[in-house]
C-alpha atoms as a PDB file:
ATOM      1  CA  UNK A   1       9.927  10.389   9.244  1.00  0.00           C
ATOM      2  CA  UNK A   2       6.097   9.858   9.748  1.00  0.00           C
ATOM      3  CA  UNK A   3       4.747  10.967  12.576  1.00  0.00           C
ATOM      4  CA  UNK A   4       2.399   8.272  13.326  1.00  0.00           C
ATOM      5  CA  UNK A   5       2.015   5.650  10.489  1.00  0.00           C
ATOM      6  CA  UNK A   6       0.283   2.803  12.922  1.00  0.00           C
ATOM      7  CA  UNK A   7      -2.685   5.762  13.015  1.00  0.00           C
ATOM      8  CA  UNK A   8      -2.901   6.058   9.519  1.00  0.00           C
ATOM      9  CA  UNK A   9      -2.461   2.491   8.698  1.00  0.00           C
ATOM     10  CA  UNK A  10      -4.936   1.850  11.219  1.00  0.00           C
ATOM     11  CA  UNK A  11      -7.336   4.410   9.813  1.00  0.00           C
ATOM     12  CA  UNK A  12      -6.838   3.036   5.637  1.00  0.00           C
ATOM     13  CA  UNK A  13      -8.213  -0.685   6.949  1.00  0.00           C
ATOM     14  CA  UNK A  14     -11.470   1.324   8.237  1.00  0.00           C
ATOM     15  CA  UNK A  15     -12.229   3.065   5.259  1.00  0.00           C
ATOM     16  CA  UNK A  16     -11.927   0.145   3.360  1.00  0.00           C
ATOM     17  CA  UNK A  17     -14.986  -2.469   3.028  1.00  0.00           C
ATOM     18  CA  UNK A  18     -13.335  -6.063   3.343  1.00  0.00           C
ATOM     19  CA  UNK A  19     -10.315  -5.330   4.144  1.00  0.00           C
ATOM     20  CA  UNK A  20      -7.705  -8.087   5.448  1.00  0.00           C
ATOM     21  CA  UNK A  21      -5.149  -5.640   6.006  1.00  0.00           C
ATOM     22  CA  UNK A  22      -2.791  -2.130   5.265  1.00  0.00           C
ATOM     23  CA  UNK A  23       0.838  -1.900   6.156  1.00  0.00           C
ATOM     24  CA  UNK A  24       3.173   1.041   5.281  1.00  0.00           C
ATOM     25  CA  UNK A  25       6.599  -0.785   4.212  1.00  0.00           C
ATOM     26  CA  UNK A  26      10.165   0.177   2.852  1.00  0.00           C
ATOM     27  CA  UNK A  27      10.228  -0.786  -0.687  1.00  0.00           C
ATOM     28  CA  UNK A  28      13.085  -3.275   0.537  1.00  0.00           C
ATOM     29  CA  UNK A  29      10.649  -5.305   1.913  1.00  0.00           C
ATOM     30  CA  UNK A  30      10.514  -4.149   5.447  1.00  0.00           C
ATOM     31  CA  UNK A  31       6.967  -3.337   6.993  1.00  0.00           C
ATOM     32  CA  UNK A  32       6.847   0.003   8.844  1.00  0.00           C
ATOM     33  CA  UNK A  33       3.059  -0.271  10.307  1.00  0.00           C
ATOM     34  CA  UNK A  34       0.832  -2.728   9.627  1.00  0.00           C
ATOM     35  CA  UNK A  35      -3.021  -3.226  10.573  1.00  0.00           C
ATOM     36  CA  UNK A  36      -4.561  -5.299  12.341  1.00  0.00           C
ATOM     37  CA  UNK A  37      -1.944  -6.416  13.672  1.00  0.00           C
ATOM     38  CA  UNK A  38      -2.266 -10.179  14.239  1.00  0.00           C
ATOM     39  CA  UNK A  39      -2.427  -9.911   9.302  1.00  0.00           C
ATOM     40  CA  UNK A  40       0.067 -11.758   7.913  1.00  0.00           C
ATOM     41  CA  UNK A  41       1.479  -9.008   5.771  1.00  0.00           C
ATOM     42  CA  UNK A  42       5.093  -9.214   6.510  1.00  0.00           C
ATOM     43  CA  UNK A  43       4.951 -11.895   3.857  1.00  0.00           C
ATOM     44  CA  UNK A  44       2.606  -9.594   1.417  1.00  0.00           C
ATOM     45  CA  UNK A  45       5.587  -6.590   2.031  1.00  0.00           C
ATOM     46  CA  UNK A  46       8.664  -9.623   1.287  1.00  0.00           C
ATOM     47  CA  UNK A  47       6.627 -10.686  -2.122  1.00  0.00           C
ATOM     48  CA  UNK A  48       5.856  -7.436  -3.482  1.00  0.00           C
ATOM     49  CA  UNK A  49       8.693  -5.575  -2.874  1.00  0.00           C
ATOM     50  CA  UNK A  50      10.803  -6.494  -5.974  1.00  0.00           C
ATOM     51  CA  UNK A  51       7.552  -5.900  -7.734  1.00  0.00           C
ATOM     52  CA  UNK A  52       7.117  -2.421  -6.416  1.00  0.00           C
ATOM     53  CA  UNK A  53      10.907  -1.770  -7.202  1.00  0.00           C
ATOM     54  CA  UNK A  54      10.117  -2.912 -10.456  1.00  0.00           C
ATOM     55  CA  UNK A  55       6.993  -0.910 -11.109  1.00  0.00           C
ATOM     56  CA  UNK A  56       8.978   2.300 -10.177  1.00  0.00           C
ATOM     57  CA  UNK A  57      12.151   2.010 -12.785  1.00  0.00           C
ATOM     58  CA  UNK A  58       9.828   0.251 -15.963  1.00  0.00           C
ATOM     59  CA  UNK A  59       7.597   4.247 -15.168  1.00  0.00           C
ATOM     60  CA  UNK A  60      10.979   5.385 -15.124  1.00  0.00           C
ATOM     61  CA  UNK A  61      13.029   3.779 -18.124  1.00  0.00           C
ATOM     62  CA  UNK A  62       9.505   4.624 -20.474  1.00  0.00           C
ATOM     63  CA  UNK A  63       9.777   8.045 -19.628  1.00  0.00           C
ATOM     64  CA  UNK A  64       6.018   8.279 -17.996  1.00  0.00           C
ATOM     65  CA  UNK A  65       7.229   9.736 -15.089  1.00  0.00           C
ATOM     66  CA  UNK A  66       7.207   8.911 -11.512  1.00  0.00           C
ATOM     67  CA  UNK A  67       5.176   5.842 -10.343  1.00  0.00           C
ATOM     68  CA  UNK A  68       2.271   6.681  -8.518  1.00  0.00           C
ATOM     69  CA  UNK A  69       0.387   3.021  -7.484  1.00  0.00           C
ATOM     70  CA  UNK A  70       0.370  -0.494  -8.198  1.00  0.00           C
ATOM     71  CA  UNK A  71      -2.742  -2.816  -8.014  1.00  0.00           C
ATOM     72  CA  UNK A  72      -3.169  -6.059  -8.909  1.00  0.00           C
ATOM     73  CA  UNK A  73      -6.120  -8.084  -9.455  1.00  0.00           C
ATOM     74  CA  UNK A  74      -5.541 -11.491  -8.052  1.00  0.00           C
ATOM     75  CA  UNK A  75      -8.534 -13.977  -6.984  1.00  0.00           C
ATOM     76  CA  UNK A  76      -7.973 -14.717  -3.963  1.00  0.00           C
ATOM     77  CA  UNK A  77      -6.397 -11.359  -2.730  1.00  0.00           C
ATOM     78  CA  UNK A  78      -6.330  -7.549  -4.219  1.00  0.00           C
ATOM     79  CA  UNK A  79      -3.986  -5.869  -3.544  1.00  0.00           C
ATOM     80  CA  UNK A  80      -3.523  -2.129  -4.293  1.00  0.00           C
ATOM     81  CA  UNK A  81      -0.352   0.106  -3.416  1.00  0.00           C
ATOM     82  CA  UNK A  82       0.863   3.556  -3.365  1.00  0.00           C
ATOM     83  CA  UNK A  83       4.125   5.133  -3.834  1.00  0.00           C
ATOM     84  CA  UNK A  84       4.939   7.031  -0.767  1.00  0.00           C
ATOM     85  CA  UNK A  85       7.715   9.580  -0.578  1.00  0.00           C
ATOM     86  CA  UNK A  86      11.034   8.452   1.039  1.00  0.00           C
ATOM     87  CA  UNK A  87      11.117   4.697  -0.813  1.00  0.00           C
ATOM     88  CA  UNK A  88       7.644   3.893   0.665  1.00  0.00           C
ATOM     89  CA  UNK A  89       4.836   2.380  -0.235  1.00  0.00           C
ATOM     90  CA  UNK A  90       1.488   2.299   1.524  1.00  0.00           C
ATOM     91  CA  UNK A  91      -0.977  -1.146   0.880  1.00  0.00           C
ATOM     92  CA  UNK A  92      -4.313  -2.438   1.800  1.00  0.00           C
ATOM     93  CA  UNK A  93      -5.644  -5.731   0.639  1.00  0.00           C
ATOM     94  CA  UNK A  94      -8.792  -6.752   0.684  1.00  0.00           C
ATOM     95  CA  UNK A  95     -10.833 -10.159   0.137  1.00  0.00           C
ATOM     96  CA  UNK A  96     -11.470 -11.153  -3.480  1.00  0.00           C
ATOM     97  CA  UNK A  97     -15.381  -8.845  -3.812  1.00  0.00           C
ATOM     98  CA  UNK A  98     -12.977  -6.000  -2.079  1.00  0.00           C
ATOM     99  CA  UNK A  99     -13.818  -2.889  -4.775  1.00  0.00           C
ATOM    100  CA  UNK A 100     -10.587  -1.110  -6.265  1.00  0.00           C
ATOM    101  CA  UNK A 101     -11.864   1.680  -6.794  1.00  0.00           C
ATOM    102  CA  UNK A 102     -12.605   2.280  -3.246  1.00  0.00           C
ATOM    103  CA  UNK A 103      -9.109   1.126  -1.738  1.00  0.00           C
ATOM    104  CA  UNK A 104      -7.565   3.653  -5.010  1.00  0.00           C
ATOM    105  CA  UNK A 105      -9.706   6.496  -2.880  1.00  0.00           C
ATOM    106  CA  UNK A 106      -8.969   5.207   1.007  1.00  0.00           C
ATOM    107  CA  UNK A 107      -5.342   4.943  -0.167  1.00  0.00           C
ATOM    108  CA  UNK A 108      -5.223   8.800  -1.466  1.00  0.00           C
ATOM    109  CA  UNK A 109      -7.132  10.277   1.784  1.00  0.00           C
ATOM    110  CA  UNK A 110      -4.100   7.801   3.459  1.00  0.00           C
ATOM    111  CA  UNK A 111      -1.280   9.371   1.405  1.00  0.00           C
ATOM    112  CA  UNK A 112      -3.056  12.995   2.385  1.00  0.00           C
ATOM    113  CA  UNK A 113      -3.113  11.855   6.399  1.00  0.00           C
ATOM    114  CA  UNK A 114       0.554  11.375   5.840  1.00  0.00           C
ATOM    115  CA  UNK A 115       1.326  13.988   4.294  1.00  0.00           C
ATOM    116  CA  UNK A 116      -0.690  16.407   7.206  1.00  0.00           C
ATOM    117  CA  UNK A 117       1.035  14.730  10.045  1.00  0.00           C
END
């Protein structure tokens, strides 16, 4: 298991400019670590959790390959998702001017924090 995830969720909602939250979850829907802590993201983890699942078998059943992130582009919320090891998946969402290309990069220096500790 991860050593610390609260630290590394902790750390992903820094590096990201207008960020609402990150949480590490269980692709069942279960939050691990979220940040800050009074977000509202065990809701955010319940919703997108058949959509991660999802994500993960279409990769699978078209033969591209493991899934590697999921983003979507929604006004009044993006949200942007990696695939973690272990039936994780590691989030951040940001207001709607939140940049994806910066939570994509915040989100890989994340995956590499978890993969150090």
């Amino acid at each position: 298991m991860i050593a610390d995830p609260s630290r590394t969720v902790g750390d992903l909602v820094k590096r990201v400019g207008q960020a609402r939250g990150a949480l590490l979850m269980h692709l069942d829907g279960v939050p691990i670590a979220q940040a800050p802590p009074e977000a509202d993201l065990d809701s955010l983890a319940g919703e997108y959790a058949g959509l991660l699942r999802q994500a993960q078998a279409l990769a699978a059943e078209l033969d591209l390959g493991a899934a590697r992130s999921f983003s979507v582009r929604a006004a009044s919320h993006p949200v942007v998702f990696a695939f973690v090891p272990g039936d994780l998946a590691l989030g951040v969402e940001t207001r709607p001017s939140g940049l994806r290309g910066q939570m994509r990069h915040a989100l890989a220096q994340a995956l590499g924090q978890l993969g150090e500790q």
